[in-house]
PDB file of N, CA and C in Angstrom:
ATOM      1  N   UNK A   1      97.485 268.192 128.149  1.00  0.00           N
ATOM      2  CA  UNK A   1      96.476 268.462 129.163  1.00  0.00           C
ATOM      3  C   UNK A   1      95.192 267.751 128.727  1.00  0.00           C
ATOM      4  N   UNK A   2      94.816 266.959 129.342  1.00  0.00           N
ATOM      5  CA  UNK A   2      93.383 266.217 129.155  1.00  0.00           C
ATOM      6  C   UNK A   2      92.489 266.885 130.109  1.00  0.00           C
ATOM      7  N   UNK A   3      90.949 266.615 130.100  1.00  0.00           N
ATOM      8  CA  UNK A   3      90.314 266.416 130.789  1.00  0.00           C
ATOM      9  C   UNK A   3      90.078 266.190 132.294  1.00  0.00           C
ATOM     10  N   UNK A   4      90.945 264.901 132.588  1.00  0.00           N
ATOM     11  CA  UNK A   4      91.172 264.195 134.105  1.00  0.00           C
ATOM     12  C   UNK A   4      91.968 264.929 135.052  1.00  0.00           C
ATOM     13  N   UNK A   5      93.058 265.684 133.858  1.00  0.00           N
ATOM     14  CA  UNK A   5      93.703 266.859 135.020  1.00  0.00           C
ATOM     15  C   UNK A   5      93.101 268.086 135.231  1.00  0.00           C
ATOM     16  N   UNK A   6      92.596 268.307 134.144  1.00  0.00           N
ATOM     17  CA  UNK A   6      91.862 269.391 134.453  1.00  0.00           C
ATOM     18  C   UNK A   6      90.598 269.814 135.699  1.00  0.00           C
ATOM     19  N   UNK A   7      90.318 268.662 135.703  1.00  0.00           N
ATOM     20  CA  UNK A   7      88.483 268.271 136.920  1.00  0.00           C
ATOM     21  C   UNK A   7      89.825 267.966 137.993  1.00  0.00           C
ATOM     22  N   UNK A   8      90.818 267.438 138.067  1.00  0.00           N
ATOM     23  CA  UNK A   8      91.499 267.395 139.298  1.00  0.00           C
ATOM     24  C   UNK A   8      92.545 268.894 139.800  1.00  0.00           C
ATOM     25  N   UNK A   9      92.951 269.884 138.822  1.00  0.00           N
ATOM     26  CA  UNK A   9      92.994 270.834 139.210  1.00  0.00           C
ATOM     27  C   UNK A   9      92.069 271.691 139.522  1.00  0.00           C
ATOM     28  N   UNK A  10      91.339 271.549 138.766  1.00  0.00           N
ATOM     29  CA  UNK A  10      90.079 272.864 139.219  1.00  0.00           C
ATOM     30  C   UNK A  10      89.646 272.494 141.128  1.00  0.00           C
ATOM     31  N   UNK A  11      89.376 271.139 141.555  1.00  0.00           N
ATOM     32  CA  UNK A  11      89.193 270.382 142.371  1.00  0.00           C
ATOM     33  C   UNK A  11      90.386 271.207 143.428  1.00  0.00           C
ATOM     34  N   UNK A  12      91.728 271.387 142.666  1.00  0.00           N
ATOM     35  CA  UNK A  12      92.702 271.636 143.974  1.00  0.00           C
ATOM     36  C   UNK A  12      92.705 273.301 144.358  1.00  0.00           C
ATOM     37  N   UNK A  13      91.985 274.099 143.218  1.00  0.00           N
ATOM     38  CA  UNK A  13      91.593 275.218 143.047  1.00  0.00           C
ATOM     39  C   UNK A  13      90.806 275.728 144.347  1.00  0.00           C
ATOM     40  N   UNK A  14      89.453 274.988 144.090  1.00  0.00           N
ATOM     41  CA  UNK A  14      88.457 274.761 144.818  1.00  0.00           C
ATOM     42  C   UNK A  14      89.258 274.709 146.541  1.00  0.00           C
ATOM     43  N   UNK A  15      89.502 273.758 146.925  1.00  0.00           N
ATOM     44  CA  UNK A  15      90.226 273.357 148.125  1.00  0.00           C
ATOM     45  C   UNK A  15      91.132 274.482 148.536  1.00  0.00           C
ATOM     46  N   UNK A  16      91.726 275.085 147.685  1.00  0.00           N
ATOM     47  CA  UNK A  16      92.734 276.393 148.201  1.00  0.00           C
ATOM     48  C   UNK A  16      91.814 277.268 148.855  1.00  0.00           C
ATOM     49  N   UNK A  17      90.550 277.767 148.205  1.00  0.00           N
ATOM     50  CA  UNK A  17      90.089 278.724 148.475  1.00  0.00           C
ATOM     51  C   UNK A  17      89.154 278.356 149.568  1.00  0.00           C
ATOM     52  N   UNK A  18      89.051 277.133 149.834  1.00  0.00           N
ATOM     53  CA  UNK A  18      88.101 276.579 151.385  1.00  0.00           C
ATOM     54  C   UNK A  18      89.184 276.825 152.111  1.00  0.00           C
ATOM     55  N   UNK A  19      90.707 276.592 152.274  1.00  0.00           N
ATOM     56  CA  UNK A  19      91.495 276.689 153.296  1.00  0.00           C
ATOM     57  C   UNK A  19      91.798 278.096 153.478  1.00  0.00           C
ATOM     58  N   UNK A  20      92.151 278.238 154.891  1.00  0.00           N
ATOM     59  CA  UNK A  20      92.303 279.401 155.638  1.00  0.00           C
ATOM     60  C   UNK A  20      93.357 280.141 155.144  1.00  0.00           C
ATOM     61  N   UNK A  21      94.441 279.097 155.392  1.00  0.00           N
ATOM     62  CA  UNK A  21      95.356 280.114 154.739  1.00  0.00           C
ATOM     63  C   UNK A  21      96.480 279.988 153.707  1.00  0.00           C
ATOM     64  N   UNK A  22      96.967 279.906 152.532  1.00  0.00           N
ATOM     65  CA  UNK A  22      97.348 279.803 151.800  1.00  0.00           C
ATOM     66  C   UNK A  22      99.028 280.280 151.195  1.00  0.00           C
ATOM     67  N   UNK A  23      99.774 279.427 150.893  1.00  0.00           N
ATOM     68  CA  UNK A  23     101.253 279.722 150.534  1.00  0.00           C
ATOM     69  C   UNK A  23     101.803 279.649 149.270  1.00  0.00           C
ATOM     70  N   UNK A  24     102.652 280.680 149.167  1.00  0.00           N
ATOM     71  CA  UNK A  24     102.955 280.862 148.050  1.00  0.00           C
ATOM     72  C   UNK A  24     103.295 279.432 147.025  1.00  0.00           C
ATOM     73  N   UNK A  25     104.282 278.602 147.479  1.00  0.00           N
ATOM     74  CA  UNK A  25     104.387 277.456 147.056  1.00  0.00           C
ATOM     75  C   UNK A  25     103.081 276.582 146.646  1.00  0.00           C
ATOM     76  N   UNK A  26     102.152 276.549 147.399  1.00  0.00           N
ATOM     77  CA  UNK A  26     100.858 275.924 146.780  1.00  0.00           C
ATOM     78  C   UNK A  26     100.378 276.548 145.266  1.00  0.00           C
ATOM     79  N   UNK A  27     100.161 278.245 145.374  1.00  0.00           N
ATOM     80  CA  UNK A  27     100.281 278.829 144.027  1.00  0.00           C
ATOM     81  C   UNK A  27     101.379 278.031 143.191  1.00  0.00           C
ATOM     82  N   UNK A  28     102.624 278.455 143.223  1.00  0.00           N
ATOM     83  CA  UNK A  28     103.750 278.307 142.145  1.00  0.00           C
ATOM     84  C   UNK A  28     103.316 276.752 141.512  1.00  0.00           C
ATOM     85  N   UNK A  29     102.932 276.243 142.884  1.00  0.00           N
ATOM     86  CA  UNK A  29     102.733 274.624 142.345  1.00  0.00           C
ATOM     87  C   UNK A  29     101.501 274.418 141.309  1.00  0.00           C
ATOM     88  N   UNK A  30     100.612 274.631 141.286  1.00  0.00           N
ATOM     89  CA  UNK A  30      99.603 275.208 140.909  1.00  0.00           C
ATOM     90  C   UNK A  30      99.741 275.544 139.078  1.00  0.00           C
ATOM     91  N   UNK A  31     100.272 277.165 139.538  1.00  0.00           N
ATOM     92  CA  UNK A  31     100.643 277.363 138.294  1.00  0.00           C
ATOM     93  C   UNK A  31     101.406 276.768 137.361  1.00  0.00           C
ATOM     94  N   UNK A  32     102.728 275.799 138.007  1.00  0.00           N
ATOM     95  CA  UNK A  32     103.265 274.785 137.177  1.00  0.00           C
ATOM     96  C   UNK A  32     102.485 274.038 136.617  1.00  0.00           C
ATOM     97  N   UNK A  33     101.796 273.305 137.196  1.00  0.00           N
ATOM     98  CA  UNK A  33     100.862 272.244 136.798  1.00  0.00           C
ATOM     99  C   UNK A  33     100.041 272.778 135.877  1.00  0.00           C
ATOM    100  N   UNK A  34      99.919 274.521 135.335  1.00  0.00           N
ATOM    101  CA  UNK A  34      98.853 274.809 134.236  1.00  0.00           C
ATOM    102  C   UNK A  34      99.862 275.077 133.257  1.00  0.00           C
ATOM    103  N   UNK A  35     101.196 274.762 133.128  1.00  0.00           N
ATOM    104  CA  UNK A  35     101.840 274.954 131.730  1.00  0.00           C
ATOM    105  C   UNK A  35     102.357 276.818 132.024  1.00  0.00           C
ATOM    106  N   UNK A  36     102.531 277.151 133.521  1.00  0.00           N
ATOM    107  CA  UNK A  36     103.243 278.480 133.649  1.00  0.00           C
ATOM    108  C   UNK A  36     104.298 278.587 133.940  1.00  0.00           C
ATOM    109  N   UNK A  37     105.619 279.442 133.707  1.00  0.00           N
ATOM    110  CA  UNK A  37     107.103 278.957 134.049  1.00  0.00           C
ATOM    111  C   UNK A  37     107.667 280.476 134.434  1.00  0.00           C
ATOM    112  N   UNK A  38     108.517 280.613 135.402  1.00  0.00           N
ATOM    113  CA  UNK A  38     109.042 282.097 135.996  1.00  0.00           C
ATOM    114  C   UNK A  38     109.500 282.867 134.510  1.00  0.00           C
ATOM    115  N   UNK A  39     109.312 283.784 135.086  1.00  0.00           N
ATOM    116  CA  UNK A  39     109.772 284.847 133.794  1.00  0.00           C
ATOM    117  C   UNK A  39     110.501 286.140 135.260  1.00  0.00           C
ATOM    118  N   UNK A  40     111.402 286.203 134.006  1.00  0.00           N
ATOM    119  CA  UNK A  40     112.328 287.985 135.274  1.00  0.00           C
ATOM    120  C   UNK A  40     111.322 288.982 134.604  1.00  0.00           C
ATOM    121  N   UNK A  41     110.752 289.367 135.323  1.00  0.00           N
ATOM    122  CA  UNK A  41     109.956 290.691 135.188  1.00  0.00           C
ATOM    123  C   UNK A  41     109.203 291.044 136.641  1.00  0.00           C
ATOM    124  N   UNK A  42     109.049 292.021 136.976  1.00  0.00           N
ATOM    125  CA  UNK A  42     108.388 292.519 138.227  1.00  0.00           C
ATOM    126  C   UNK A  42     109.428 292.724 139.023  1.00  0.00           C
ATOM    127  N   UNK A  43     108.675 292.998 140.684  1.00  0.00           N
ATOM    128  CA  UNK A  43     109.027 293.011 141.492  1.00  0.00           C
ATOM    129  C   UNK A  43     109.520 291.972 142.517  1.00  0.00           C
ATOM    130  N   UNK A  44     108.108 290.969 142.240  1.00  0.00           N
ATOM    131  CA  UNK A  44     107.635 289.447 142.386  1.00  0.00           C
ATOM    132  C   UNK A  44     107.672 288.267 141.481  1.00  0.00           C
ATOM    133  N   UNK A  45     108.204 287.381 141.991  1.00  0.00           N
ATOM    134  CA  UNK A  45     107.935 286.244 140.727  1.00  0.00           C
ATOM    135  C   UNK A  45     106.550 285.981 139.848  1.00  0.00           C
ATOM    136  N   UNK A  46     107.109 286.584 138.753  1.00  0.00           N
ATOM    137  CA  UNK A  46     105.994 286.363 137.628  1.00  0.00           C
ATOM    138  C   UNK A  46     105.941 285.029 136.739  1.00  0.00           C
ATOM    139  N   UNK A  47     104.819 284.850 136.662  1.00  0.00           N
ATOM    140  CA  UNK A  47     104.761 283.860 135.849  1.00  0.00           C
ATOM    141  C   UNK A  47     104.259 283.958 134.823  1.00  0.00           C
ATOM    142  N   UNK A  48     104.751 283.050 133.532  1.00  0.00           N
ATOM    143  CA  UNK A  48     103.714 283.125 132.015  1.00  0.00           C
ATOM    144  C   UNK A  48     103.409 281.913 132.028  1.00  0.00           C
ATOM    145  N   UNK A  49     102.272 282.181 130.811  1.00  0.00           N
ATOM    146  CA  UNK A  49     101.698 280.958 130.708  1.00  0.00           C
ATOM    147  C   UNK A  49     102.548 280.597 128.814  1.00  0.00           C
ATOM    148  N   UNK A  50     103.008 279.225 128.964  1.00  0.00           N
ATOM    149  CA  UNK A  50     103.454 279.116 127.563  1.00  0.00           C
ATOM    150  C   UNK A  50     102.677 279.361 126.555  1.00  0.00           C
ATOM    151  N   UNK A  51     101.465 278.119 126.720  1.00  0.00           N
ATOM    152  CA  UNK A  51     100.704 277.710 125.648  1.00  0.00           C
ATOM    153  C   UNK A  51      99.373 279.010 125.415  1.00  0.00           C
ATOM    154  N   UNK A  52      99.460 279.621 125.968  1.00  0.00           N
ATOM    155  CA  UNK A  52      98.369 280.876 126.082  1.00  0.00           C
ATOM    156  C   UNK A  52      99.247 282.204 126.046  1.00  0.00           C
ATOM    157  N   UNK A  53      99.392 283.183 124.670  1.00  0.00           N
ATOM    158  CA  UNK A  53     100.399 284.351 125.099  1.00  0.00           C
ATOM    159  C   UNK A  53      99.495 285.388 125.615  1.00  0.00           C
ATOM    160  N   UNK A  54      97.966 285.264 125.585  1.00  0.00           N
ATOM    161  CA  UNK A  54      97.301 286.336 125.711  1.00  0.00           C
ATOM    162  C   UNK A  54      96.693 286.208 127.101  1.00  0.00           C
ATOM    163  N   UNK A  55      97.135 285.316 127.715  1.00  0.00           N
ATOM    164  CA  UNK A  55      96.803 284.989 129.387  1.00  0.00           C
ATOM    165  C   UNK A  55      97.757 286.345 130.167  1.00  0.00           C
ATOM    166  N   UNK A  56      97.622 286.861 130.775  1.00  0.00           N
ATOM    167  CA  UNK A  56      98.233 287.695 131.318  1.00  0.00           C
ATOM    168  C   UNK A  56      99.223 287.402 132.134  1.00  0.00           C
ATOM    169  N   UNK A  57     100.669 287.690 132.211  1.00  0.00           N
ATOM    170  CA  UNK A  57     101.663 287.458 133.438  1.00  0.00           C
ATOM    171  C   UNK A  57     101.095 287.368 134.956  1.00  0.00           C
ATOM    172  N   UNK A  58     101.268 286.409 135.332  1.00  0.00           N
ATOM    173  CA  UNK A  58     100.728 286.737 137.083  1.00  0.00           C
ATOM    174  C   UNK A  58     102.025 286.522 138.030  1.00  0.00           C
ATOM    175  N   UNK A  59     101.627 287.282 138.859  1.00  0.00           N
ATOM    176  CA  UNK A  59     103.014 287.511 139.822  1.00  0.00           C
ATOM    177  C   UNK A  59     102.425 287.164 141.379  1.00  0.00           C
ATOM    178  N   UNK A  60     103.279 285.899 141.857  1.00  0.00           N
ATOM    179  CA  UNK A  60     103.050 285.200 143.044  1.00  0.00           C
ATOM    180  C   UNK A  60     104.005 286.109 144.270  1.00  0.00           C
ATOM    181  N   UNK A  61     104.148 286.838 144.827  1.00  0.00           N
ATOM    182  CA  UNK A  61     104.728 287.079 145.710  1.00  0.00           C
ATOM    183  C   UNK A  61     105.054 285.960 146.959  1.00  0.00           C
ATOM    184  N   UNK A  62     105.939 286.527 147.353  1.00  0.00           N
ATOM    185  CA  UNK A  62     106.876 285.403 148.648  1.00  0.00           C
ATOM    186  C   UNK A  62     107.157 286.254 149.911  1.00  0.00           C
ATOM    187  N   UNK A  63     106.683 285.772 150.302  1.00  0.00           N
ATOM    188  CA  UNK A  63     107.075 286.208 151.775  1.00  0.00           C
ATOM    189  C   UNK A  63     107.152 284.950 152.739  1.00  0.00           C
ATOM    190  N   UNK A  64     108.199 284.520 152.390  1.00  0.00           N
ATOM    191  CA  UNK A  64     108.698 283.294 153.364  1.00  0.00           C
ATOM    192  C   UNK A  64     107.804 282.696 153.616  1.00  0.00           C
ATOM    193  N   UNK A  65     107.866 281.962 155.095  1.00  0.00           N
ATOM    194  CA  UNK A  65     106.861 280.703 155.807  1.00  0.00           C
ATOM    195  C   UNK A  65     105.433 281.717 155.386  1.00  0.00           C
ATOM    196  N   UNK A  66     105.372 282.561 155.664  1.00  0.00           N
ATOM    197  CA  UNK A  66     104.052 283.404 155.837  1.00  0.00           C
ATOM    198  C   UNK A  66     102.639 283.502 154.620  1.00  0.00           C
ATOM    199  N   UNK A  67     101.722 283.024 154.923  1.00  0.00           N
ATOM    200  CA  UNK A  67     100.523 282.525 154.197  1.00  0.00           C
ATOM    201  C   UNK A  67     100.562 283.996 153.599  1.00  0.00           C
ATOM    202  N   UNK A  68      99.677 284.387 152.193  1.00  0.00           N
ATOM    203  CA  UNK A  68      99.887 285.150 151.396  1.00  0.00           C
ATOM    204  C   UNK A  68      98.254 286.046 152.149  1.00  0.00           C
ATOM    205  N   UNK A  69      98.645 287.502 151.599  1.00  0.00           N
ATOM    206  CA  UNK A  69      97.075 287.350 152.378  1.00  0.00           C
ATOM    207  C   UNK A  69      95.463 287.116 151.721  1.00  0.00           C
ATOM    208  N   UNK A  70      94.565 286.998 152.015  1.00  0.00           N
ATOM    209  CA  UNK A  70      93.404 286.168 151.370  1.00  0.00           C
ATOM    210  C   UNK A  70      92.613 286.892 149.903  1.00  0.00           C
ATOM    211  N   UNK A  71      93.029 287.772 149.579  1.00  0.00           N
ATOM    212  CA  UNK A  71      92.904 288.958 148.911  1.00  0.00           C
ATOM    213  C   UNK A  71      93.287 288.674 147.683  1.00  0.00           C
ATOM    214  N   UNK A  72      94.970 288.259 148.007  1.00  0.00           N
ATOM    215  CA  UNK A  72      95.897 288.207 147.301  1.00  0.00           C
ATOM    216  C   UNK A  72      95.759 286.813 146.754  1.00  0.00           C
ATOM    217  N   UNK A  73      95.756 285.943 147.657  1.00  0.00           N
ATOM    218  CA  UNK A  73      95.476 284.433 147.273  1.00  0.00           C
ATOM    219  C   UNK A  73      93.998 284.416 146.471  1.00  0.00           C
ATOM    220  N   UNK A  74      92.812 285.091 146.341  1.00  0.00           N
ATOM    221  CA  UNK A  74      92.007 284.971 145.451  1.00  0.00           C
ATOM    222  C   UNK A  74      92.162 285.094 144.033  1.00  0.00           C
ATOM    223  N   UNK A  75      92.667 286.345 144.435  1.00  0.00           N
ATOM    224  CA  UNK A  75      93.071 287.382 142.946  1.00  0.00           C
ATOM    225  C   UNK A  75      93.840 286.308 142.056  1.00  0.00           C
ATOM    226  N   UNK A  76      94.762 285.601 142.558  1.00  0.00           N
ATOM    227  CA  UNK A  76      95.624 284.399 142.569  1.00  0.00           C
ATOM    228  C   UNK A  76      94.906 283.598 141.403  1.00  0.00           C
ATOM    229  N   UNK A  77      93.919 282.859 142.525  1.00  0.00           N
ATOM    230  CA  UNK A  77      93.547 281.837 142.160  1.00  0.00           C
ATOM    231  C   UNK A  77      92.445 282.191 141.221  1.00  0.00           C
ATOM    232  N   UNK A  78      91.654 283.245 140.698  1.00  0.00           N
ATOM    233  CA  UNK A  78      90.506 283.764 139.818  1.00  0.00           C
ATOM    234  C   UNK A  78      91.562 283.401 138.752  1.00  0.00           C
ATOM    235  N   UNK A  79      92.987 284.252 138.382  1.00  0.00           N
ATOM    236  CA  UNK A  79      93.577 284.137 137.235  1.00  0.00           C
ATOM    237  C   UNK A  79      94.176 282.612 136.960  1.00  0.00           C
ATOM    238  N   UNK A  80      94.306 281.370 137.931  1.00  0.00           N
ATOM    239  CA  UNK A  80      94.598 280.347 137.566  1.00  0.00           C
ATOM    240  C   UNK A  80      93.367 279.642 137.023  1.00  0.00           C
ATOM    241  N   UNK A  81      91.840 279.858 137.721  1.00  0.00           N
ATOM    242  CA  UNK A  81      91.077 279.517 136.828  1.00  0.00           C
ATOM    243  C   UNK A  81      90.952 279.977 135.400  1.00  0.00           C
ATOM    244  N   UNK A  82      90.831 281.320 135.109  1.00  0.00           N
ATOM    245  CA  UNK A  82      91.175 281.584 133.912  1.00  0.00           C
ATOM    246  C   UNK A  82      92.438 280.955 133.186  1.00  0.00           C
ATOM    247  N   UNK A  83      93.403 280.044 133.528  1.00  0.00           N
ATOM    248  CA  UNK A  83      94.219 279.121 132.682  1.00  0.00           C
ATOM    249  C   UNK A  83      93.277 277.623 132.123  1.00  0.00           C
ATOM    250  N   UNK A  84      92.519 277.327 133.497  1.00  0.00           N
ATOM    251  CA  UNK A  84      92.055 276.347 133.642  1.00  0.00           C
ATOM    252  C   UNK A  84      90.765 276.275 132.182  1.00  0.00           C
ATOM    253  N   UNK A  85      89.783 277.190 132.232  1.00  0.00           N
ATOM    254  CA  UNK A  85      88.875 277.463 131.729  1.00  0.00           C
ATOM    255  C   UNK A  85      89.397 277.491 129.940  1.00  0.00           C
ATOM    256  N   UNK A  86      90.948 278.367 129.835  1.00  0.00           N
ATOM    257  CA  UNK A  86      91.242 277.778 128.227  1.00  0.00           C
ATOM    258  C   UNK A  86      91.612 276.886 127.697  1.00  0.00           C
ATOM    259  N   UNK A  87      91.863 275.986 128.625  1.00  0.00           N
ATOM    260  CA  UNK A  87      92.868 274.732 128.323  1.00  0.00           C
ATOM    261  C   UNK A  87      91.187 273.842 128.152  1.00  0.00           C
ATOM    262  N   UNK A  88      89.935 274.189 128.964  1.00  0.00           N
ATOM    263  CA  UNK A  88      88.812 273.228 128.374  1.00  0.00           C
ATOM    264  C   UNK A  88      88.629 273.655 127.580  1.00  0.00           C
ATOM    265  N   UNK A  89      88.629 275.377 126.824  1.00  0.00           N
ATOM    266  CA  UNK A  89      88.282 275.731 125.738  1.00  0.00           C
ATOM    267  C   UNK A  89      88.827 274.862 124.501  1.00  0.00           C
ATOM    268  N   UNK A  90      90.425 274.540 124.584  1.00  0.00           N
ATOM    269  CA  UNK A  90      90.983 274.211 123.776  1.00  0.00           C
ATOM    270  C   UNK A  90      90.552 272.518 123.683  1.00  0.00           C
ATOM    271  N   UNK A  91      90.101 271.862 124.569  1.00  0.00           N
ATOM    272  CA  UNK A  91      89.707 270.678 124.926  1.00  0.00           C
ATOM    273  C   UNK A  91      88.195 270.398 123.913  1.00  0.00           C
ATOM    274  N   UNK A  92      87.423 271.345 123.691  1.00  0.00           N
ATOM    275  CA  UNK A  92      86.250 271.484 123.282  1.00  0.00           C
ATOM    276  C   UNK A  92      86.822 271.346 121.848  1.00  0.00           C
ATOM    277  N   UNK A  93      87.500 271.778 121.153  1.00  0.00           N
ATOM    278  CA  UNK A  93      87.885 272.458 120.199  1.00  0.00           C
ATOM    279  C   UNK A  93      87.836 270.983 119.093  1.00  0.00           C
TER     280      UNK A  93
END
């Protein structure tokens, strides 16, 4: 993880939360791209983060074609910044 992806995820971060409405797949995609991979636990697909064990599991729910609701998609996206934000920590380092 460099730098360049990082200012271009935070960037796609940003853009989720200007759009109206938001799908699960944009998350999952998302979270791939921060080094997170499904784990069986929950109710909902959870995700971990590898390189971070103390990042907390986050769980993307699915509900088909249907945009997630805006609540949910924040909550979402607050904890993908918090991936974002250690990976510059570790960048600083």
């Amino acid at each position: 993880m460099n730098r360049e992806k990082l200012d271009k995820l935070r960037k796609r971060v940003e853009e989720l939360r200007k759009k109206g409405g938001v799908g699960y797949s944009e998350l999952e995609s998302l979270a791939r791209a921060l080094g997170r991979v499904p784990s069986k636990r929950g109710k909902h697909q959870t995700w971990v983060n590898q390189t971070f064990d103390d990042l907390r599991p986050l769980s993307i729910p699915r509900h088909g074609s249907k945009d997630l609701n805006k609540y949910t998609a924040k909550d979402i996206l607050d904890q993908l910044e918090l991936d974002i934000e250690k990976f510059e920590e570790l960048i600083e380092e």
